[in-house]
C-alpha atoms as a PDB file:
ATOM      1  CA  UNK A   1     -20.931 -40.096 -26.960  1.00  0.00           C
ATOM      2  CA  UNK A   2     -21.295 -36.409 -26.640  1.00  0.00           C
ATOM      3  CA  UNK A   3     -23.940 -34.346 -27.907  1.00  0.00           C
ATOM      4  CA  UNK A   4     -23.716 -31.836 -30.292  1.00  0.00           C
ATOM      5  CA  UNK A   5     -25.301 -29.243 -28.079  1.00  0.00           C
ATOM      6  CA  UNK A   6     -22.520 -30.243 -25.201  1.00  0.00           C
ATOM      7  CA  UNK A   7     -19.657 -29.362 -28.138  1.00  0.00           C
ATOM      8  CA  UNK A   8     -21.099 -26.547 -28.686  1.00  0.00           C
ATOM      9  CA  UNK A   9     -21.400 -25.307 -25.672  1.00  0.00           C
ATOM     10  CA  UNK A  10     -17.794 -25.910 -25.300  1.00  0.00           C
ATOM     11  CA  UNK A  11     -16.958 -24.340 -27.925  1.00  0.00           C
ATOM     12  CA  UNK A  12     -19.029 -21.190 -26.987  1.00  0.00           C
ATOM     13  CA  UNK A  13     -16.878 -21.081 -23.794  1.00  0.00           C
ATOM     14  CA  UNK A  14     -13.493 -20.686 -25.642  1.00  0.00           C
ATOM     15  CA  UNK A  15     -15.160 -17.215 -27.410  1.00  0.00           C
ATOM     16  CA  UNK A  16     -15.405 -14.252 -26.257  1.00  0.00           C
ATOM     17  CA  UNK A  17     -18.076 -11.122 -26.941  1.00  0.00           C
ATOM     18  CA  UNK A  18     -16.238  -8.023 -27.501  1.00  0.00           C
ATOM     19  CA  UNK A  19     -16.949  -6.090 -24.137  1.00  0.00           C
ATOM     20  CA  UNK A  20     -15.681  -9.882 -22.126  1.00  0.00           C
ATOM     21  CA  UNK A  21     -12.386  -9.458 -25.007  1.00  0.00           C
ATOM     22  CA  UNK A  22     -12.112  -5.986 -23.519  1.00  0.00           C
ATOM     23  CA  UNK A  23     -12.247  -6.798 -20.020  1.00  0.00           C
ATOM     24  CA  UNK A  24      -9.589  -9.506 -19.987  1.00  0.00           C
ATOM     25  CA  UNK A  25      -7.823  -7.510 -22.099  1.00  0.00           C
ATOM     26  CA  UNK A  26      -7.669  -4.463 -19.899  1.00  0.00           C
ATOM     27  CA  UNK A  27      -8.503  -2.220 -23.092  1.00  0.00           C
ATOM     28  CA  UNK A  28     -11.115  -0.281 -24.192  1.00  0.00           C
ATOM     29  CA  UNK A  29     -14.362  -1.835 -26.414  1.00  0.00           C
ATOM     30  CA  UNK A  30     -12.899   0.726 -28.974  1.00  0.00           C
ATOM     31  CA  UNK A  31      -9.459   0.141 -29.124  1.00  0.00           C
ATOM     32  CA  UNK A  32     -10.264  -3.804 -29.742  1.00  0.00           C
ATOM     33  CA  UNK A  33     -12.959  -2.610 -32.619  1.00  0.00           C
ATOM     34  CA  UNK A  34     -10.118  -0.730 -34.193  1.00  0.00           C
ATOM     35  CA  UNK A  35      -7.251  -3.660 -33.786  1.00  0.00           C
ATOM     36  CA  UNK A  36     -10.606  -5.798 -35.153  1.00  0.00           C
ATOM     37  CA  UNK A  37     -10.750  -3.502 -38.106  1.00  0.00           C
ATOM     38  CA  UNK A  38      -6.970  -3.617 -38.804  1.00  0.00           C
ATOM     39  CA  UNK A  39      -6.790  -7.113 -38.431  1.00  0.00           C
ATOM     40  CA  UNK A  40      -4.656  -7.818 -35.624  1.00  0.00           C
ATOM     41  CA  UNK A  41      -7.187  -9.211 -33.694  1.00  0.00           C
ATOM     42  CA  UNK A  42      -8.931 -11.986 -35.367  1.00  0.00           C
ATOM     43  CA  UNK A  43     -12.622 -12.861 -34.963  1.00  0.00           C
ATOM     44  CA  UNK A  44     -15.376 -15.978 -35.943  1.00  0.00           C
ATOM     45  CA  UNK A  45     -18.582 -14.427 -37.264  1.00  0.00           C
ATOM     46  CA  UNK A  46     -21.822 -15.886 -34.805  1.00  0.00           C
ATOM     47  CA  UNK A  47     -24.829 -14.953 -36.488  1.00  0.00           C
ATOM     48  CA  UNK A  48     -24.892 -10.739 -36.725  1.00  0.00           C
ATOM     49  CA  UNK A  49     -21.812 -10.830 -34.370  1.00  0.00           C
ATOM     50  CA  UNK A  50     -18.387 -11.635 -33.677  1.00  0.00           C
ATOM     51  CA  UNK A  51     -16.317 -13.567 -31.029  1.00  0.00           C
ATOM     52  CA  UNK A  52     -13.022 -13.158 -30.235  1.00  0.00           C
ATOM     53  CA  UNK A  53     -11.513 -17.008 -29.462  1.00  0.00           C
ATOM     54  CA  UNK A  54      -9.256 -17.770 -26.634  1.00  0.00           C
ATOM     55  CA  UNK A  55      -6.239 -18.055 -28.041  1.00  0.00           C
ATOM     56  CA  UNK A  56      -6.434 -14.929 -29.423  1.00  0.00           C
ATOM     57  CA  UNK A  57      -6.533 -13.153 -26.289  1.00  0.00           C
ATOM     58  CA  UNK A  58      -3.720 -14.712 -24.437  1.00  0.00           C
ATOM     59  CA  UNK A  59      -1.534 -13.598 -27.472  1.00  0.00           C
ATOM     60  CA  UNK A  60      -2.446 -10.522 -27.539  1.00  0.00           C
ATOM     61  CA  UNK A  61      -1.981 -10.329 -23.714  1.00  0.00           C
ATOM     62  CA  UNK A  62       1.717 -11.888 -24.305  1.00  0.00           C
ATOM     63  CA  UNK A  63       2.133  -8.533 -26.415  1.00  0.00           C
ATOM     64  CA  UNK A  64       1.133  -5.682 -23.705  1.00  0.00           C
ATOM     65  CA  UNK A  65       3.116  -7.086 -21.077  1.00  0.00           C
ATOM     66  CA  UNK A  66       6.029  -5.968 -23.283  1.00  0.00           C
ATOM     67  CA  UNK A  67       5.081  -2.067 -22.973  1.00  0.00           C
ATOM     68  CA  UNK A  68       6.331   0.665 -21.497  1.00  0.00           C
ATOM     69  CA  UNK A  69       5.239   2.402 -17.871  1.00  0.00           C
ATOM     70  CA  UNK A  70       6.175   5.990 -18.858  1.00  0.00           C
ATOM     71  CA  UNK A  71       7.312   8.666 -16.408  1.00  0.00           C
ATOM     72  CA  UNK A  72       6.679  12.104 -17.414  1.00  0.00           C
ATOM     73  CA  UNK A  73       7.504  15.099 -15.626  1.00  0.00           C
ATOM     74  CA  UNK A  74       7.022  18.596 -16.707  1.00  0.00           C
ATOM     75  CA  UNK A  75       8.121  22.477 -15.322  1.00  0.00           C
ATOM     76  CA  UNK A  76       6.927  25.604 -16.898  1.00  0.00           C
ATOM     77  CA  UNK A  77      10.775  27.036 -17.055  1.00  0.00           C
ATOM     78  CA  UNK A  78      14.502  26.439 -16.554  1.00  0.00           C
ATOM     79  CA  UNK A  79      14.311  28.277 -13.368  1.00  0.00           C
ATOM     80  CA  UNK A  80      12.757  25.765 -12.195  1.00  0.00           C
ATOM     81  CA  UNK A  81      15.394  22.457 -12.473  1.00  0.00           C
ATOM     82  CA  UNK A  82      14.974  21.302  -8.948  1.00  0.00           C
ATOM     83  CA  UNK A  83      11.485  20.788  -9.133  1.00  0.00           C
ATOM     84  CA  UNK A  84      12.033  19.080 -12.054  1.00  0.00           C
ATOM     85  CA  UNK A  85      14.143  16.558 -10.636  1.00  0.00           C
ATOM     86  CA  UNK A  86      12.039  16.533  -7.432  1.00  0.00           C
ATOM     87  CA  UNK A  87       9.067  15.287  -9.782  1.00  0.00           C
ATOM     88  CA  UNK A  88      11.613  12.665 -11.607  1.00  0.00           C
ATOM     89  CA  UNK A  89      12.740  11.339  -8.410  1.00  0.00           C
ATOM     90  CA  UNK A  90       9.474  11.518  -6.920  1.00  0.00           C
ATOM     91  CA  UNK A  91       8.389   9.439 -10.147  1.00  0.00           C
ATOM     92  CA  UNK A  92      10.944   6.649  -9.672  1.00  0.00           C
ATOM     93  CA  UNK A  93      10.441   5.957  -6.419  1.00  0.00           C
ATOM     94  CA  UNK A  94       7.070   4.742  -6.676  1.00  0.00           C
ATOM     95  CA  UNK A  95       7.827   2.924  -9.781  1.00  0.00           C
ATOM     96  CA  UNK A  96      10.749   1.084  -8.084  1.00  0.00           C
ATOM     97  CA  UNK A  97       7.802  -0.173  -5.801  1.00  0.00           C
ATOM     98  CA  UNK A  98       4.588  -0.234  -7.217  1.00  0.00           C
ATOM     99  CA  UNK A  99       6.026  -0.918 -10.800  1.00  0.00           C
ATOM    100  CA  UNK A 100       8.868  -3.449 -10.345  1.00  0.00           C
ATOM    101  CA  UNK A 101      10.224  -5.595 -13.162  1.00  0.00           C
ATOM    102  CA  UNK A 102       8.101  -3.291 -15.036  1.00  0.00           C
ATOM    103  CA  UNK A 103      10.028  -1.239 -18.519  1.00  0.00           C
ATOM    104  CA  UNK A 104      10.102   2.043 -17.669  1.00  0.00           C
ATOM    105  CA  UNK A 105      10.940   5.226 -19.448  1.00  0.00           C
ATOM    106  CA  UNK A 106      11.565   8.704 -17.785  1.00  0.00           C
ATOM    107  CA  UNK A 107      10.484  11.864 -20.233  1.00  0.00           C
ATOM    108  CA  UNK A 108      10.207  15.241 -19.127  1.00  0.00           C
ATOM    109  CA  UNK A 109       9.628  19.212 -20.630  1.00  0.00           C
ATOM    110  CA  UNK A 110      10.421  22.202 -19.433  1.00  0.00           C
ATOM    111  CA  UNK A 111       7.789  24.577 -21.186  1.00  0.00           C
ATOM    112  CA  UNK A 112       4.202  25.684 -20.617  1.00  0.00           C
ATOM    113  CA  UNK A 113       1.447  23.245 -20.147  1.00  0.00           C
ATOM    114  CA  UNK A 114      -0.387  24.928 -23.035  1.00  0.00           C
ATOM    115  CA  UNK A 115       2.391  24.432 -25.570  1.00  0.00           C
ATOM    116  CA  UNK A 116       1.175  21.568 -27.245  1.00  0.00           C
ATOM    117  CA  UNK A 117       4.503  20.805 -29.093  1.00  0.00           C
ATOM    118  CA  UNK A 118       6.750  20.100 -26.354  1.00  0.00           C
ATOM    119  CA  UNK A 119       9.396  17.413 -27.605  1.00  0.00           C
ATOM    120  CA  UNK A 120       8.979  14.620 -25.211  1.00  0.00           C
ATOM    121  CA  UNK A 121       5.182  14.905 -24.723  1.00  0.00           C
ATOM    122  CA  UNK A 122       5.346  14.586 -28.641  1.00  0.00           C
ATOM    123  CA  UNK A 123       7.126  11.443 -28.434  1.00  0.00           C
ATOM    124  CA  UNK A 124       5.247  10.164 -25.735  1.00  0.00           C
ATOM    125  CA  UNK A 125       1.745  10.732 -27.990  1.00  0.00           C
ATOM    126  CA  UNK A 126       3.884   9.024 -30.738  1.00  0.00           C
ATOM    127  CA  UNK A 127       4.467   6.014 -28.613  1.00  0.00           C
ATOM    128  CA  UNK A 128       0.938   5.875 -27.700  1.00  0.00           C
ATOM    129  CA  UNK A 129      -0.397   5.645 -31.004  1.00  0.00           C
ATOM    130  CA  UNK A 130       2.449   3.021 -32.105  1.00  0.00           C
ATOM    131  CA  UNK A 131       0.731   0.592 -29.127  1.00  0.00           C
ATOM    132  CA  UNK A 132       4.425   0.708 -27.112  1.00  0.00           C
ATOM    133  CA  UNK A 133       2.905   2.352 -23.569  1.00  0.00           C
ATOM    134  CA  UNK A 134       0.729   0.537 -20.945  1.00  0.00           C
ATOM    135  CA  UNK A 135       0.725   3.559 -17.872  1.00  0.00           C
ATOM    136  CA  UNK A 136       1.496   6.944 -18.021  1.00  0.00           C
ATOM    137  CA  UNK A 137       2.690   8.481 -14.342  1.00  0.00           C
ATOM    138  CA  UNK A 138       2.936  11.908 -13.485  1.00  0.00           C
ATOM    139  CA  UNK A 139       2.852  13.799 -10.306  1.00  0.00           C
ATOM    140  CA  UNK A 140       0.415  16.429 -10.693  1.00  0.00           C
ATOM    141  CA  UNK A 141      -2.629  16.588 -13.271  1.00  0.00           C
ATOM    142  CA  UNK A 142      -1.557  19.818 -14.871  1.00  0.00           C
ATOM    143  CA  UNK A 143       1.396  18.046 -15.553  1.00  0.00           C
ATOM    144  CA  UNK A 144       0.632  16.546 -19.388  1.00  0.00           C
ATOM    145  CA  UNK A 145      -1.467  19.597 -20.035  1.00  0.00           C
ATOM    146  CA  UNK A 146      -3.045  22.792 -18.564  1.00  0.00           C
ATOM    147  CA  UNK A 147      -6.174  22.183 -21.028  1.00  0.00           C
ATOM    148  CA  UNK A 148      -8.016  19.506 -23.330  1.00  0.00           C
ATOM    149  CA  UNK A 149      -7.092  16.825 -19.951  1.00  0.00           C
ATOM    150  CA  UNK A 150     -10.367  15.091 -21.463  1.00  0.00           C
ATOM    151  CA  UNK A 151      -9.130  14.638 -24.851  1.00  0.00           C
ATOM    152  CA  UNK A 152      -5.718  12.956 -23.932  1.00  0.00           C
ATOM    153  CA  UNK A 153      -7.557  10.738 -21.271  1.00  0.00           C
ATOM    154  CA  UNK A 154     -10.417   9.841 -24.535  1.00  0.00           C
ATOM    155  CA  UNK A 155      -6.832   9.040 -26.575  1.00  0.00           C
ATOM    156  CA  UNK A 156      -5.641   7.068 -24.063  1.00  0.00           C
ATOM    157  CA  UNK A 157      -8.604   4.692 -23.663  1.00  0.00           C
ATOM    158  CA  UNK A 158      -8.509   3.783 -27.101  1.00  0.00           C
ATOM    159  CA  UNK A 159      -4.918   2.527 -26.766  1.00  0.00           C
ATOM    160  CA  UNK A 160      -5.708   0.630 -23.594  1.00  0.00           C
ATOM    161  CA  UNK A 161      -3.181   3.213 -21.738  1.00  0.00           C
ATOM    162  CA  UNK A 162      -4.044   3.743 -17.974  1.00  0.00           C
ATOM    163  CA  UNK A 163      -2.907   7.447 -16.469  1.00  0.00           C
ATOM    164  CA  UNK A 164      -1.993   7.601 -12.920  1.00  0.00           C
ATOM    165  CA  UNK A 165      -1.792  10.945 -11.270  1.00  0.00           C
ATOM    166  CA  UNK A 166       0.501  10.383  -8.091  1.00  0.00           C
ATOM    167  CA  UNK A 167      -1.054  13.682  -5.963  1.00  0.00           C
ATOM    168  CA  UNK A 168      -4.723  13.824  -7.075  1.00  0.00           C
ATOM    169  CA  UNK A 169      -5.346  17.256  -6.437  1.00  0.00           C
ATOM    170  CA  UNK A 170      -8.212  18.185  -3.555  1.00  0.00           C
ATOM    171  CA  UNK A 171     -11.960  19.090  -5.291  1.00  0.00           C
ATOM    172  CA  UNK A 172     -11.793  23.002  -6.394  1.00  0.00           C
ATOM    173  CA  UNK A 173     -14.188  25.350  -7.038  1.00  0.00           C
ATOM    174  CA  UNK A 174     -15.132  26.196 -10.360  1.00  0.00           C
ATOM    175  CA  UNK A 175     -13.943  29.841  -9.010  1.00  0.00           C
ATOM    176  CA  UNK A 176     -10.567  27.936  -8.136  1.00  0.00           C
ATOM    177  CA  UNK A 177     -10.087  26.138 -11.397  1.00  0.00           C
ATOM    178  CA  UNK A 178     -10.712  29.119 -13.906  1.00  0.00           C
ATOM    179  CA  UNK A 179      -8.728  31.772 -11.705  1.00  0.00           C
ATOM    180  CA  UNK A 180      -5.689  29.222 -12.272  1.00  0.00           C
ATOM    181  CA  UNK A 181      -6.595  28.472 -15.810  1.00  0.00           C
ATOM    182  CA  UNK A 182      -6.724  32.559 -16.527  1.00  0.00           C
ATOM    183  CA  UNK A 183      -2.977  33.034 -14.816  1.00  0.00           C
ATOM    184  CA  UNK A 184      -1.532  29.983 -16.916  1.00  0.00           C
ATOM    185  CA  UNK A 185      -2.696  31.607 -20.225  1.00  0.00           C
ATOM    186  CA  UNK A 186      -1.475  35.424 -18.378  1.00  0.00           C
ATOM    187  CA  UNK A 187       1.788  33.257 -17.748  1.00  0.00           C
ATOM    188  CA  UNK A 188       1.912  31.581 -20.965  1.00  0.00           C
ATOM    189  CA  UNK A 189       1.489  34.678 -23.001  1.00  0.00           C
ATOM    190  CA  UNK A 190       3.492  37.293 -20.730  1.00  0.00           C
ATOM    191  CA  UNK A 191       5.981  34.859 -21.453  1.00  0.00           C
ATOM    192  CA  UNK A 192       6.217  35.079 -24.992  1.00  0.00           C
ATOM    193  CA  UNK A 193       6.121  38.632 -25.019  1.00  0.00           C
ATOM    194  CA  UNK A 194       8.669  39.523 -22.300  1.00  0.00           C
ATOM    195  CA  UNK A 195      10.565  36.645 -21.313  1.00  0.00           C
ATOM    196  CA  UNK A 196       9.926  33.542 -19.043  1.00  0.00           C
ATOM    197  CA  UNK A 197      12.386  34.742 -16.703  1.00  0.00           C
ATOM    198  CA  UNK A 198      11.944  38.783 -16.939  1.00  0.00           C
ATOM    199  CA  UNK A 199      11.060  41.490 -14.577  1.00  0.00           C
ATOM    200  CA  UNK A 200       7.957  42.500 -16.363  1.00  0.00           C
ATOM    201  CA  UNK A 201       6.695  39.107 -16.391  1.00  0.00           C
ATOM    202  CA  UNK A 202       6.946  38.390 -12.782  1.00  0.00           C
ATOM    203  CA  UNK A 203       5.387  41.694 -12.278  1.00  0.00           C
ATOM    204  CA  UNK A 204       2.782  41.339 -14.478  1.00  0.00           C
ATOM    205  CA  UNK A 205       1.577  38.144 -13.072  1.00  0.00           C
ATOM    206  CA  UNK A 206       1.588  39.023  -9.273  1.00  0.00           C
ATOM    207  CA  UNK A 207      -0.430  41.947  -9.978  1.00  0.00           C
ATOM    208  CA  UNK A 208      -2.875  39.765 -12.118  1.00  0.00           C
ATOM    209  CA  UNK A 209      -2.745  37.047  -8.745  1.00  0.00           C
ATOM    210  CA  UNK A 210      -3.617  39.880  -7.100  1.00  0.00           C
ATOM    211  CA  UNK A 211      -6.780  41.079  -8.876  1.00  0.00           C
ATOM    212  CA  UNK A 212      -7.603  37.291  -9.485  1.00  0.00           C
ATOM    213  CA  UNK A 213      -7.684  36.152  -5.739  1.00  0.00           C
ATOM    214  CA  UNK A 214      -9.133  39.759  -4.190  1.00  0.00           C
ATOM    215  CA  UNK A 215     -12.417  39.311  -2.105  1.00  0.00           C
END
């Protein structure tokens, strides 16, 4: 006959503490708090805390298989088409290899990395938030957004979503970053006053690169 301590000890085995939940899960600790919380994760109370049985995992992990590996590519302006589908291509190759049998769904923009309210980055957040998206791929990391890279990434670990940045970018200076950061807001504002494509853009901006970079 079987003690009572030995079943219980079994039974401890089959439950799970909320960091181990998030672990197997692949998720972050908050994003299981807040499925917790809506009740689509449920729990067994252990004295002050809760554990998260078996079962429960391995249907939940039955559900993110089903979501989507996202492909997002982005240019600042229409000029610019054959980079776009340089970055697309770029995009699908890898996830022909590294993402096979995988759901996959290509969005891209052609606008500024500040604008905020780009169409397809919209539905992409929209996705996110609706629990559809496992990965997020892009080529570059200015790609999603020129600033607030922190906040997406923060909005992203709550939803268990993993970005993957194809060409990391090599360490810059903090010189580096915020001469870049000042020509994308020169860009991004030049271009609402003159024209993405105009003369006095263009001109503005290479005499701004100029002053920017000079010893």
């Amino acid at each position: 006959m079987k003690s009572i301590s030995g079943c219980m000890a079994k039974q401890e085995q089959k439950l799970f503490r909320l960091s181990q939940a998030a672990y197997e899960l692949g998720l972050h600790p908050i994003t299981v708090r807040r499925w917790i919380k809506a009740g689509r994760i449920q729990v067994i109370q252990v004295g002050r805390e809760v554990r998260i049985p078996r079962a429960e995992i391995e249907k939940i992990v039955g559900t993110l298989e089903g979501r989507l590996v996202v492909l997002y590519a982005r240019v600042s302006g229409h000029g610019q088409k054959a980079d776009l589908d340089t970055q697309i291509e770029r995009l699908r190759t890898w996830a022909e290899i590294e993402r096979k049998g995988s759901e996959l769904l290509v969005l891209s923009d052609v606008g500024s990395g500040l604008k905020a309210s780009r169409r397809h980055l919209q539905r992409l957040l929209k996705l996110i938030c609706e629990d559809k998206v496992a990965e997020v791929v892009i080529t570059y990391e200015d790609r999603l957004t020129r600033f607030g890279q922190e906040y997406l990434e923060t909005l992203f670990a709550c939803f268990g979503v993993t970005l993957t940045v194809l060409e990391p970018g090599a360490e810059k200076t903090p010189e580096q970053e915020l001469t870049e950061d000042l020509l994308a807001l020169i860009a991004s504002f030049s271009g609402r006053l003159y024209g993405m494509r105009s003369h006095k853009q263009k001109e503005l901006l290479q005499c701004a690169q100029a002053v920017l970079t000079s010893p």
